[in-house]
C-alpha atoms as a PDB file:
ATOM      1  CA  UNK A   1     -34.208  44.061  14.278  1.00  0.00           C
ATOM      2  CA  UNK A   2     -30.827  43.620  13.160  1.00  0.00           C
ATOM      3  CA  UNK A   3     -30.171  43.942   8.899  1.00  0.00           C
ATOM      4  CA  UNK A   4     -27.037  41.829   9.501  1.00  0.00           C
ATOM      5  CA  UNK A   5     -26.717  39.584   6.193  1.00  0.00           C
ATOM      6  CA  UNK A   6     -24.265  36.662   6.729  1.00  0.00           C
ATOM      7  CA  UNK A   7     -21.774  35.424   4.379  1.00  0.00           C
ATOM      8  CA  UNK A   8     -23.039  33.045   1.366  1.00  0.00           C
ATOM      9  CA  UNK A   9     -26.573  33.220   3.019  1.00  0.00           C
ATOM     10  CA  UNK A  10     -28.060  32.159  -0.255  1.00  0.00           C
ATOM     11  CA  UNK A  11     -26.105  29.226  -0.517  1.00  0.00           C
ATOM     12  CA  UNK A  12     -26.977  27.926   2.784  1.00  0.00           C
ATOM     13  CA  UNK A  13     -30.359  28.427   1.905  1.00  0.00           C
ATOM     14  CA  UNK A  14     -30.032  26.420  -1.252  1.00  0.00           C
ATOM     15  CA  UNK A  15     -28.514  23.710   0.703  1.00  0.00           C
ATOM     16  CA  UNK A  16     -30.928  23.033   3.596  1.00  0.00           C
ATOM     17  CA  UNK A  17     -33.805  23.349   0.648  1.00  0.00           C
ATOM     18  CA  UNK A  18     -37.756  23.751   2.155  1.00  0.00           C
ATOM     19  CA  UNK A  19     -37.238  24.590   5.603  1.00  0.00           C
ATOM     20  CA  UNK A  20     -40.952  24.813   6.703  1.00  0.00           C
ATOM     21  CA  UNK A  21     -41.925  23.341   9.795  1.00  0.00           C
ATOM     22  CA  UNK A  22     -38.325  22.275  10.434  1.00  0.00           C
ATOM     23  CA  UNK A  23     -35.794  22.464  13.321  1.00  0.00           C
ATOM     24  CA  UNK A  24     -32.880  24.374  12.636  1.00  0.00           C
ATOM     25  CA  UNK A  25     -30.327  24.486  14.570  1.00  0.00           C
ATOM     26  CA  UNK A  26     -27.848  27.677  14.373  1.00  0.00           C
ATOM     27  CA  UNK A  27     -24.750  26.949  16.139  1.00  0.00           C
ATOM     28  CA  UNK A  28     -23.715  30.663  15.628  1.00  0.00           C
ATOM     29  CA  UNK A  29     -26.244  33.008  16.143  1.00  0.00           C
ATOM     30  CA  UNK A  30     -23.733  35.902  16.429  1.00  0.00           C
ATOM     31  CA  UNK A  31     -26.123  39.239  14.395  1.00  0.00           C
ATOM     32  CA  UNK A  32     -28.800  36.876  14.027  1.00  0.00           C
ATOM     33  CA  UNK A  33     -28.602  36.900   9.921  1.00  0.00           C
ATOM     34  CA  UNK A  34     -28.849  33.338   9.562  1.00  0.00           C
ATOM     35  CA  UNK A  35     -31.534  32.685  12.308  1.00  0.00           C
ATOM     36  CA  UNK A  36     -33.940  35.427  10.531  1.00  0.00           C
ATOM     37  CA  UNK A  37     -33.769  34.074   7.390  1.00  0.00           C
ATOM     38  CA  UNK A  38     -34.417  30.641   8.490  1.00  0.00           C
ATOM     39  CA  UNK A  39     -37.335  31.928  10.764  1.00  0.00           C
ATOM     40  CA  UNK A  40     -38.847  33.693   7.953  1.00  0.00           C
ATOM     41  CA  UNK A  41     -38.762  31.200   5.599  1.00  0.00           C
ATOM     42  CA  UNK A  42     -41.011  28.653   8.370  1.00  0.00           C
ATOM     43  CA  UNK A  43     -38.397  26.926  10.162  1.00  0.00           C
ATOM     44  CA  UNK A  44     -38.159  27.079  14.105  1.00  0.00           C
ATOM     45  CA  UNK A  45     -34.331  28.198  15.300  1.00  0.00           C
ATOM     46  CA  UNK A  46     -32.775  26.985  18.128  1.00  0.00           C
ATOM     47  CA  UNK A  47     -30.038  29.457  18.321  1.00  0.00           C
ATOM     48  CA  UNK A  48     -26.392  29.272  20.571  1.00  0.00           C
ATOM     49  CA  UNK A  49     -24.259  31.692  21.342  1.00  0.00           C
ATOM     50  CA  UNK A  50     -21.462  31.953  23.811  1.00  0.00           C
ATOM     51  CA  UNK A  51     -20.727  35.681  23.520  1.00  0.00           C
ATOM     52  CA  UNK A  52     -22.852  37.456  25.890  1.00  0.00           C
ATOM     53  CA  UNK A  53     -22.730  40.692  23.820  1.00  0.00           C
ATOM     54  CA  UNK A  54     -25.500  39.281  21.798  1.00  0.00           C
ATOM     55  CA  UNK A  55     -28.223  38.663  24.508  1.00  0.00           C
ATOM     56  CA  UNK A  56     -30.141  42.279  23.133  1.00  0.00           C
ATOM     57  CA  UNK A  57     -30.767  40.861  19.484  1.00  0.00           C
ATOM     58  CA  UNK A  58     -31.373  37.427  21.261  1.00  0.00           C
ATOM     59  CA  UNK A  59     -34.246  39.005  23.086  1.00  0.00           C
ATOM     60  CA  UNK A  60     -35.243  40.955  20.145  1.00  0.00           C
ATOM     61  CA  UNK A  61     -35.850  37.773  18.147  1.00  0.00           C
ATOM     62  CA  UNK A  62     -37.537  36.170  21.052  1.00  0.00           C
ATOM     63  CA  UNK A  63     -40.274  38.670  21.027  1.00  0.00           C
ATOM     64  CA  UNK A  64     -41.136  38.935  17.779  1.00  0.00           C
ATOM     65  CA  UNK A  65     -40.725  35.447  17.135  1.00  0.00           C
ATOM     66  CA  UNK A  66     -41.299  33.671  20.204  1.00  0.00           C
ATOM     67  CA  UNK A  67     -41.806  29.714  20.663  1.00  0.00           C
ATOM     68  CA  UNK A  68     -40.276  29.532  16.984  1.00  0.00           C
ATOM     69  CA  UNK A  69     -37.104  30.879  18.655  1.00  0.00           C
ATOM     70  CA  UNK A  70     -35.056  29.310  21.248  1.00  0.00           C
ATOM     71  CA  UNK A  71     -31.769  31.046  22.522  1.00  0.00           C
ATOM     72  CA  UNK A  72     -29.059  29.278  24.393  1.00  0.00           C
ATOM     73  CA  UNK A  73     -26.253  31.592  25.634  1.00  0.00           C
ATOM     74  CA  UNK A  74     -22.973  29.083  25.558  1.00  0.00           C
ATOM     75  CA  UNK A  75     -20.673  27.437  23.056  1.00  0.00           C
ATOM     76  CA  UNK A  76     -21.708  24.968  20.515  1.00  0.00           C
ATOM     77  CA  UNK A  77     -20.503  22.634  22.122  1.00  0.00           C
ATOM     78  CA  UNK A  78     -23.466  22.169  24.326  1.00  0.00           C
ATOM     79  CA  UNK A  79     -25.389  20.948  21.562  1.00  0.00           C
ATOM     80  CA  UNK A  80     -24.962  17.232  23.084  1.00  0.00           C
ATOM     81  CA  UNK A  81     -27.573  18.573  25.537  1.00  0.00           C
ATOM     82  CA  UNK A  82     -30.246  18.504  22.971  1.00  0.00           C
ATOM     83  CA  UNK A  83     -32.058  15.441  21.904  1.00  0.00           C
ATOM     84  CA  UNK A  84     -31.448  14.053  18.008  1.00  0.00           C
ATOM     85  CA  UNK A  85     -35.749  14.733  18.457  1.00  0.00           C
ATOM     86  CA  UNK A  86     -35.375  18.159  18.928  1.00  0.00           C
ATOM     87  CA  UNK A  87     -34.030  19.197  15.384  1.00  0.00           C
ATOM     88  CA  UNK A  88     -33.670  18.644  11.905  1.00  0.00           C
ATOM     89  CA  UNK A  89     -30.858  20.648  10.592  1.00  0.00           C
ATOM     90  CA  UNK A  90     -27.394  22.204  11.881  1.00  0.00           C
ATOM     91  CA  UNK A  91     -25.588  25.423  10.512  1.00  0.00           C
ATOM     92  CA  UNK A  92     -22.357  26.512  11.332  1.00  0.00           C
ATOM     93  CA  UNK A  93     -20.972  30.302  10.591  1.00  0.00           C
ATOM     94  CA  UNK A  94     -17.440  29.514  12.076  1.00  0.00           C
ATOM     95  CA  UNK A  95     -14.621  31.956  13.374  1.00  0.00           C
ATOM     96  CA  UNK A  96     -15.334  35.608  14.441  1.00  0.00           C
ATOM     97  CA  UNK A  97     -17.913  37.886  13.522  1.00  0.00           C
ATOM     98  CA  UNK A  98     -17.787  40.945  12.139  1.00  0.00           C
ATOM     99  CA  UNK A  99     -19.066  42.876  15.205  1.00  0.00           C
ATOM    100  CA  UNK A 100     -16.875  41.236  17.725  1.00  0.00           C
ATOM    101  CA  UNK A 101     -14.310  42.617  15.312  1.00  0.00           C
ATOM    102  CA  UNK A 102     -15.503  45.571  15.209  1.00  0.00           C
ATOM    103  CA  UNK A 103     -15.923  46.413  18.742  1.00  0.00           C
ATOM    104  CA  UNK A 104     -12.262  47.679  19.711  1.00  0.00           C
ATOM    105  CA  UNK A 105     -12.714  47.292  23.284  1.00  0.00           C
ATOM    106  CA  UNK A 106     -12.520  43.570  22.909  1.00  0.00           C
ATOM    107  CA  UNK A 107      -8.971  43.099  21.583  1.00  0.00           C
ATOM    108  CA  UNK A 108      -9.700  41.208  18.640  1.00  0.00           C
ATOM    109  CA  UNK A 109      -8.436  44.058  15.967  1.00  0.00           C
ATOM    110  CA  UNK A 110      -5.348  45.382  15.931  1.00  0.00           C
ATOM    111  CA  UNK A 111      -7.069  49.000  14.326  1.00  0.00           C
ATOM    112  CA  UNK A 112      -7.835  49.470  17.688  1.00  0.00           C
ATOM    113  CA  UNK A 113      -6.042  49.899  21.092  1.00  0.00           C
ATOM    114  CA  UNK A 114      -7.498  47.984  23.846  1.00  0.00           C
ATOM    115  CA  UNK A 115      -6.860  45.092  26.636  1.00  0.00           C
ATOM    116  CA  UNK A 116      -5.209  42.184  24.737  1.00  0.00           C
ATOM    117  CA  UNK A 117      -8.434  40.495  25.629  1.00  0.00           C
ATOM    118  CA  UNK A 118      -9.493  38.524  22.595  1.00  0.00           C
ATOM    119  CA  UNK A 119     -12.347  36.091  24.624  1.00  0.00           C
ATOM    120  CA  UNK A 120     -15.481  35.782  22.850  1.00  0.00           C
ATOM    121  CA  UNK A 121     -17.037  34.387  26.170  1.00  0.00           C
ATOM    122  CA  UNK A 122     -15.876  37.116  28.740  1.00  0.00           C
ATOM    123  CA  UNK A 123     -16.985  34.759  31.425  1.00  0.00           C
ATOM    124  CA  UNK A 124     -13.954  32.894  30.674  1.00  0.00           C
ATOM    125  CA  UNK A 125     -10.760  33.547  32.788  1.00  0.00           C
ATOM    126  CA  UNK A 126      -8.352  33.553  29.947  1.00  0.00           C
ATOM    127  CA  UNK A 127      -7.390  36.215  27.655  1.00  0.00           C
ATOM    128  CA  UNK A 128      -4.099  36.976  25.114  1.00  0.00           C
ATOM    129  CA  UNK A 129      -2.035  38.352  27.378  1.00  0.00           C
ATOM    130  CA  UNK A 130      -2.725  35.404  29.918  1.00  0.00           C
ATOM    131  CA  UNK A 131      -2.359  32.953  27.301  1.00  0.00           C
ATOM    132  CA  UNK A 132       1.532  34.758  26.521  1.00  0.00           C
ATOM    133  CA  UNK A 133       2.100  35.243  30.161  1.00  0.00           C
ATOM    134  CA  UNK A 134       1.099  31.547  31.394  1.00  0.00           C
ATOM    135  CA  UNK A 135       2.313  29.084  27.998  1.00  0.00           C
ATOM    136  CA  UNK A 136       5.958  28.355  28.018  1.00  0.00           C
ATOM    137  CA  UNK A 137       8.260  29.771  24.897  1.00  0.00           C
ATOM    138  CA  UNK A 138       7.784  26.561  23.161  1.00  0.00           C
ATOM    139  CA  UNK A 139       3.995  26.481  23.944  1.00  0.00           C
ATOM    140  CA  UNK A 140       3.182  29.462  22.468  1.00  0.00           C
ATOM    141  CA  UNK A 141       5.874  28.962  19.365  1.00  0.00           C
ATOM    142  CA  UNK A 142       3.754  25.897  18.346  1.00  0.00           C
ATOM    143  CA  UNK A 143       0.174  28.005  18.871  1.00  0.00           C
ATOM    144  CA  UNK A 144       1.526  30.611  16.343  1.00  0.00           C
ATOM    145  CA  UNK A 145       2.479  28.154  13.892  1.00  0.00           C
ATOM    146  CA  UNK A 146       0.128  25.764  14.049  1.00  0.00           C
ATOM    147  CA  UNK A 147      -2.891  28.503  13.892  1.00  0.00           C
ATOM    148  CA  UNK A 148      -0.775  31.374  11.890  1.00  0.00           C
ATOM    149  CA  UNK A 149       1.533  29.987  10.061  1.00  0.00           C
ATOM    150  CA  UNK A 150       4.163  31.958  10.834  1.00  0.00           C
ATOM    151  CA  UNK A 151       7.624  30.721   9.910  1.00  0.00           C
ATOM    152  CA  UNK A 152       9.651  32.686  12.565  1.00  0.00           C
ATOM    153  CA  UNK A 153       7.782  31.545  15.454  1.00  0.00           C
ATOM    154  CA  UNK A 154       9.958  31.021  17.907  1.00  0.00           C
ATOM    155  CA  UNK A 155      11.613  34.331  17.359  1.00  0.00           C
ATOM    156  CA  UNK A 156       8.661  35.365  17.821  1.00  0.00           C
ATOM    157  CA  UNK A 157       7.215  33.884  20.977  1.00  0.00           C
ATOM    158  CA  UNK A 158      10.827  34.489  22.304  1.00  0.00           C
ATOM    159  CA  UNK A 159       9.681  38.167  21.649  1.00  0.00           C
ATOM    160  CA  UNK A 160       6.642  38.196  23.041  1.00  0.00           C
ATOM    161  CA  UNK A 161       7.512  36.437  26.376  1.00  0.00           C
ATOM    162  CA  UNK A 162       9.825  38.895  26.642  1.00  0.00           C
ATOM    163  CA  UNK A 163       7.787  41.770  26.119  1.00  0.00           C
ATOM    164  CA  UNK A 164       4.879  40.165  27.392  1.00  0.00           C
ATOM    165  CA  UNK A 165       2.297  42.806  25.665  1.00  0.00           C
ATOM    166  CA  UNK A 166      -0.701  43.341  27.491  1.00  0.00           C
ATOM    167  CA  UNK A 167      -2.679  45.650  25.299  1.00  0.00           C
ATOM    168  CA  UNK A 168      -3.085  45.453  21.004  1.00  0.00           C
ATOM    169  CA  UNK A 169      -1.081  48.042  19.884  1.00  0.00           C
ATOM    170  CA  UNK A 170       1.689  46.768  22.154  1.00  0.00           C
ATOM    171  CA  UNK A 171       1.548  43.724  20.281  1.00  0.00           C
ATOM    172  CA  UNK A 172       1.083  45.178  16.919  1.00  0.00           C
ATOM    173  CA  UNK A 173       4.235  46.950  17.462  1.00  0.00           C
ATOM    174  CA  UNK A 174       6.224  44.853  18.813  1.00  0.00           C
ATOM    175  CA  UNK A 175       5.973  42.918  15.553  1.00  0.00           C
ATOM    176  CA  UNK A 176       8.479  44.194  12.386  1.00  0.00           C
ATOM    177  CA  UNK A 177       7.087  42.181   9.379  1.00  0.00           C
ATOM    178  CA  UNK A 178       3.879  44.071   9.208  1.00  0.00           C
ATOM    179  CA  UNK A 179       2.494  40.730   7.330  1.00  0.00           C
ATOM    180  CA  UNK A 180       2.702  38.742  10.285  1.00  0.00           C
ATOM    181  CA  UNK A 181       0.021  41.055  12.396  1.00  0.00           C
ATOM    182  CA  UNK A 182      -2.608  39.449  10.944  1.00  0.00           C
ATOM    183  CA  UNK A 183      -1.947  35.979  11.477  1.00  0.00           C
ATOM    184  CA  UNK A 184      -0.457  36.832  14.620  1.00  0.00           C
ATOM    185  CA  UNK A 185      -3.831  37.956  16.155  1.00  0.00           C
ATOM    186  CA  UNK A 186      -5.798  35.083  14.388  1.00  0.00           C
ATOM    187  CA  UNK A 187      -3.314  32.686  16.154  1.00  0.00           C
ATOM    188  CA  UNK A 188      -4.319  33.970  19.314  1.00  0.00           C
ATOM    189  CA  UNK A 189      -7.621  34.425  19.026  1.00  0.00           C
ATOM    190  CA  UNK A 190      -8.215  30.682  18.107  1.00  0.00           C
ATOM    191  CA  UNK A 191      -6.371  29.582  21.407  1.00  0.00           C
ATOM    192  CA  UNK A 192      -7.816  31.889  23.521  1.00  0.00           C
ATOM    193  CA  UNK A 193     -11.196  30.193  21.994  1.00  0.00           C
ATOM    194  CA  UNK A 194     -10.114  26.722  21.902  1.00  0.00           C
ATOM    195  CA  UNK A 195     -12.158  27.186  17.938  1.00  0.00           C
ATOM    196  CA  UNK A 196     -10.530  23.904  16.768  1.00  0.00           C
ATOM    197  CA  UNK A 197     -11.278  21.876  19.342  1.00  0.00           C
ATOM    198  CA  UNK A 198     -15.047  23.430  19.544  1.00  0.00           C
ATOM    199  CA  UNK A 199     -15.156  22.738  16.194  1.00  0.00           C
ATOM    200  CA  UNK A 200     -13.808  19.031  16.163  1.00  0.00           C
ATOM    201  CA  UNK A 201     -15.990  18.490  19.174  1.00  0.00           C
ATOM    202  CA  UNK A 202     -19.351  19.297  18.130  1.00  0.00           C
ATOM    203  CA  UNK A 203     -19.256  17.879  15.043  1.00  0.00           C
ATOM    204  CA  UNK A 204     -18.454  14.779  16.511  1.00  0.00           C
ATOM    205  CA  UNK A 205     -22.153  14.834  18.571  1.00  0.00           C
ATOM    206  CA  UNK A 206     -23.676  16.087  15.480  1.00  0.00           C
ATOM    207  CA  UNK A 207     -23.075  13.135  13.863  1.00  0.00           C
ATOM    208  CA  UNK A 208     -24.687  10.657  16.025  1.00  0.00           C
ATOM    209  CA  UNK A 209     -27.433  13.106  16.675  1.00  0.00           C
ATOM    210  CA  UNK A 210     -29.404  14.076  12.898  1.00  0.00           C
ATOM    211  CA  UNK A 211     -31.992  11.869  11.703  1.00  0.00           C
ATOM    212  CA  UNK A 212     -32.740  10.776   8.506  1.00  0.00           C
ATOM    213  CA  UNK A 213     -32.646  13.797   5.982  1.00  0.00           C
ATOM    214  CA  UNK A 214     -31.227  16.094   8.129  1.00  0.00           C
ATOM    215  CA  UNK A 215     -28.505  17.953   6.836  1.00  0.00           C
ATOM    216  CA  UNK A 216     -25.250  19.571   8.551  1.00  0.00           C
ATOM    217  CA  UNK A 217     -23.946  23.095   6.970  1.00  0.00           C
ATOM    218  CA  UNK A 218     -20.810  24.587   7.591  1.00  0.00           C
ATOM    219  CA  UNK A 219     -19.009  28.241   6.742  1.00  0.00           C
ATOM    220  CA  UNK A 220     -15.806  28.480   7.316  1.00  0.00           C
ATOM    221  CA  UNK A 221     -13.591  31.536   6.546  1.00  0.00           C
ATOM    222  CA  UNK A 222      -9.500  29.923   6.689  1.00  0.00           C
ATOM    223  CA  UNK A 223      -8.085  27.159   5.655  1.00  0.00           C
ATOM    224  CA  UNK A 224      -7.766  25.590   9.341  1.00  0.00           C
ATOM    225  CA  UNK A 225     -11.423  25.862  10.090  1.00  0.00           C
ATOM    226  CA  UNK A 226     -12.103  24.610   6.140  1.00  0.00           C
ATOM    227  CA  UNK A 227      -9.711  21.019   6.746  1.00  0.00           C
ATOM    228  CA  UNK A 228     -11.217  19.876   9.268  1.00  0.00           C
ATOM    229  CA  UNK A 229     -14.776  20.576   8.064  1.00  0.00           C
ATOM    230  CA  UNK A 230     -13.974  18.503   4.595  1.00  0.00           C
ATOM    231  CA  UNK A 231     -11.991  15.559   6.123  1.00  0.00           C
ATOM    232  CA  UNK A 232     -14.618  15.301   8.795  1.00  0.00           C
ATOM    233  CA  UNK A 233     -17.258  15.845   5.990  1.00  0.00           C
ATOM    234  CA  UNK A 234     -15.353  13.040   3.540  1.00  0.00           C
ATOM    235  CA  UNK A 235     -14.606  10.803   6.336  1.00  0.00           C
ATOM    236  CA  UNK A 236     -18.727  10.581   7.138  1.00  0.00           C
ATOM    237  CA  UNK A 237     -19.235   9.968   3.416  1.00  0.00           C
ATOM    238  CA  UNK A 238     -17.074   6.931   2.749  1.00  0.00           C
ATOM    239  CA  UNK A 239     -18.264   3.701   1.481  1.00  0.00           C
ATOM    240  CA  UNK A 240     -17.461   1.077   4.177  1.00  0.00           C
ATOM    241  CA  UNK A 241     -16.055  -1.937   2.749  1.00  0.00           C
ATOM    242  CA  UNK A 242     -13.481  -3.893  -0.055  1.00  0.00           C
ATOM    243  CA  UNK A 243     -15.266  -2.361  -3.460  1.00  0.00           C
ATOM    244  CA  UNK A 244     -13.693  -6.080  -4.784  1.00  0.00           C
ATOM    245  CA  UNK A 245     -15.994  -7.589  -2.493  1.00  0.00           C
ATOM    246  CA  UNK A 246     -19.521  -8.304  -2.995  1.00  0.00           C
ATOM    247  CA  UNK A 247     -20.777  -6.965   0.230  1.00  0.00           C
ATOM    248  CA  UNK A 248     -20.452  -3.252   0.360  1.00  0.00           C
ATOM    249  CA  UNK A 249     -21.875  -0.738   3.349  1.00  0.00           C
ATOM    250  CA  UNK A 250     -23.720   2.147   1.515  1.00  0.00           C
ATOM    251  CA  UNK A 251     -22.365   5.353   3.502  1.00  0.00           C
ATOM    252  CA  UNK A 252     -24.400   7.114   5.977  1.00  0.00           C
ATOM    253  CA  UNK A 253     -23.958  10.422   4.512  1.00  0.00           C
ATOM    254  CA  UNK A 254     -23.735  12.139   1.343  1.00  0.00           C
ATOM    255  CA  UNK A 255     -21.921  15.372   0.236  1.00  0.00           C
ATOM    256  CA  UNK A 256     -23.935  18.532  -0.562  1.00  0.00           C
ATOM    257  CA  UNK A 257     -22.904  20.720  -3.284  1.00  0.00           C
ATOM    258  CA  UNK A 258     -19.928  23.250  -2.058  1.00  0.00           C
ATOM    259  CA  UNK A 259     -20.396  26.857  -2.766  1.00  0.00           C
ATOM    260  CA  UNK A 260     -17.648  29.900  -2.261  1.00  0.00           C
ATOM    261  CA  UNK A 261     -19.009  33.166  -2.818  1.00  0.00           C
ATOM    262  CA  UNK A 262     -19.849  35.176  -5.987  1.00  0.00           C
ATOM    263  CA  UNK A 263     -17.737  38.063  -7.171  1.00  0.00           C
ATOM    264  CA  UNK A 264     -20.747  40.229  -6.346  1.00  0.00           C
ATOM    265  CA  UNK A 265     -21.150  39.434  -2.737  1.00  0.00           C
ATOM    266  CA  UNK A 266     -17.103  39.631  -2.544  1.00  0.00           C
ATOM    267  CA  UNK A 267     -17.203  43.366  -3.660  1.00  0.00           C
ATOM    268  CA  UNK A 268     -20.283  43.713  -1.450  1.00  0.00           C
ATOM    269  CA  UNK A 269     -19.234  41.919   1.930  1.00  0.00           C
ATOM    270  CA  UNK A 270     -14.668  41.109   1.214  1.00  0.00           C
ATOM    271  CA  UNK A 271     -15.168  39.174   4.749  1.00  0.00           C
ATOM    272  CA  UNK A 272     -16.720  37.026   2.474  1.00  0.00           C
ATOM    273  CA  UNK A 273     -13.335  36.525   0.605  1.00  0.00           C
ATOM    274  CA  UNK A 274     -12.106  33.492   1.998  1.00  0.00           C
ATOM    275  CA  UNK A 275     -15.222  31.625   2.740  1.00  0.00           C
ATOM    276  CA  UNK A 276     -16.063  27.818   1.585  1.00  0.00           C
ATOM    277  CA  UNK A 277     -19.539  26.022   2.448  1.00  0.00           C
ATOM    278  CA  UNK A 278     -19.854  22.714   2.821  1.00  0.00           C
ATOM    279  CA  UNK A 279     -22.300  20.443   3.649  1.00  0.00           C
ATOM    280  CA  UNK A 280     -23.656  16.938   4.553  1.00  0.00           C
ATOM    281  CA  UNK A 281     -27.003  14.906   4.293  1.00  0.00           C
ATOM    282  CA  UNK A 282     -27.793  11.978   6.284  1.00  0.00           C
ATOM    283  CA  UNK A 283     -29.335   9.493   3.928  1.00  0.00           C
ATOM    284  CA  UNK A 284     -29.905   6.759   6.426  1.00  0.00           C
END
């Protein structure tokens, strides 16, 4: 069994509260850190998980755990095709994890030479290099700002359409301000993933779909991920109505506590550096 710990574990805990005999449901099963510690504490996991590189742990937890563990093998997204009866709670661990990172052979890192690939469902057509090849100069300008923030962007995308880079070192190098590598490959990644929209998407169902008490959890690790998390968050918590008037709707949800990470679990885990946690509880 896996010894993966997620980042600010302890705080989702403290958020969801007594999770015996609930339904959790972990939209990012990834190492399965989150699912075990749910699972141990007496909560049943319904798990997804688009990357297929995870199916081994999947089955792992399914034996030792098994009708306490349910494993779905596509994007969050899909969690419209559950009923609002079939859980209690949702966590989110958003963007990439630290093994898909890890593995070079998946393009992700730029430590490592490899296929610009950069899917994190390899059943899906498009990778990097298609996404250069295929978006116009103007296209791909507005991906790098918009998810990098990178202030020469057209230069840039000018760059890589004419160099059209098909492997990560190829694109590393091609790139002369070394502090635009990193947010160069993050830009990338989150089109090739459509992780905004995912994002956006599912917690749309999510809101129609918990009950009572149920409460929706969310880690998010940059600042894109993180805005649309708290304005989505906010915009579920908002008293309806003229506070002049006498007639005011009581919201539907209420905020949890935020938590960012200690400076011990920093110094232990720095991918937990940039991490926020946020949270929502459906009081009627």
């Amino acid at each position: 069994m896996t010894k993966h710990i997620p980042v600010l574990l302890e705080a989702v805990k403290k958020a969801l509260g007594d999770v015996r005999g609930r339904t959790i449901v972990d939209c990012t099963f990834g190492a399965g850190g989150y699912s075990c510690a749910f699972l141990e504490a007496g909560a049943k996991v319904i798990a997804f998980d688009r990357d297929t590189n995870v199916l081994e742990d999947a089955q792992s937890f399914k034996q030792k755990y098994g009708d306490k563990f349910e494993f779905i093998n596509s994007s969050f997204t899909e969690i419209n095709k559950l009923s609002s009866d079939d859980f209690d709670d949702v966590v989110f661990d958003l963007g990439i994890s630290s093994m898909q990172i890890d593995n070079g052979e998946r393009g992700f890192s730029f430590r490592f030479n490899a296929p610009l690939d950069m899917r994190m469902d390899e059943r899906n057509d498009l990778t990097a290099a298609d996404l250069i090849k295929n978006l116009t100069e103007a296209e791909l300008a507005d991906v790098l700002y918009e998810y990098g923030d990178i202030k020469k962007s057209r230069l840039m995308a000018r760059i890589l359409k004419e160099k059209t880079p098909t492997t990560t070192f190829q694109l590393r190098d091609l790139i002369k301000n070394q502090n635009d590598v990193a947010p160069l490959f993050q830009a990338l990644r989150i089109a090739v993933n459509d992780e905004m929209g995912q994002i956006k998407s599912a917690l749309g169902d999510v809101r129609g779909m918990l009950r009572t008490g149920g409460r929706c959890v969310c880690v998010t690790f940059h600042s894109l991920e993180d805005r649309i998390v708290k304005n989505t968050f906010r915009k579920w918590s908002e008293v309806v109505g003229d506070p002049r008037l006498p007639v005011i709707t009581t919201p539907e949800y209420k905020l949890l506590r935020p938590a960012l990470p200690s400076v011990e679990e920093v110094e232990n885990n720095p991918r937990a550096r940039s991490a926020h946690m946020r949270g929502v509880e459906k009081i009627q």
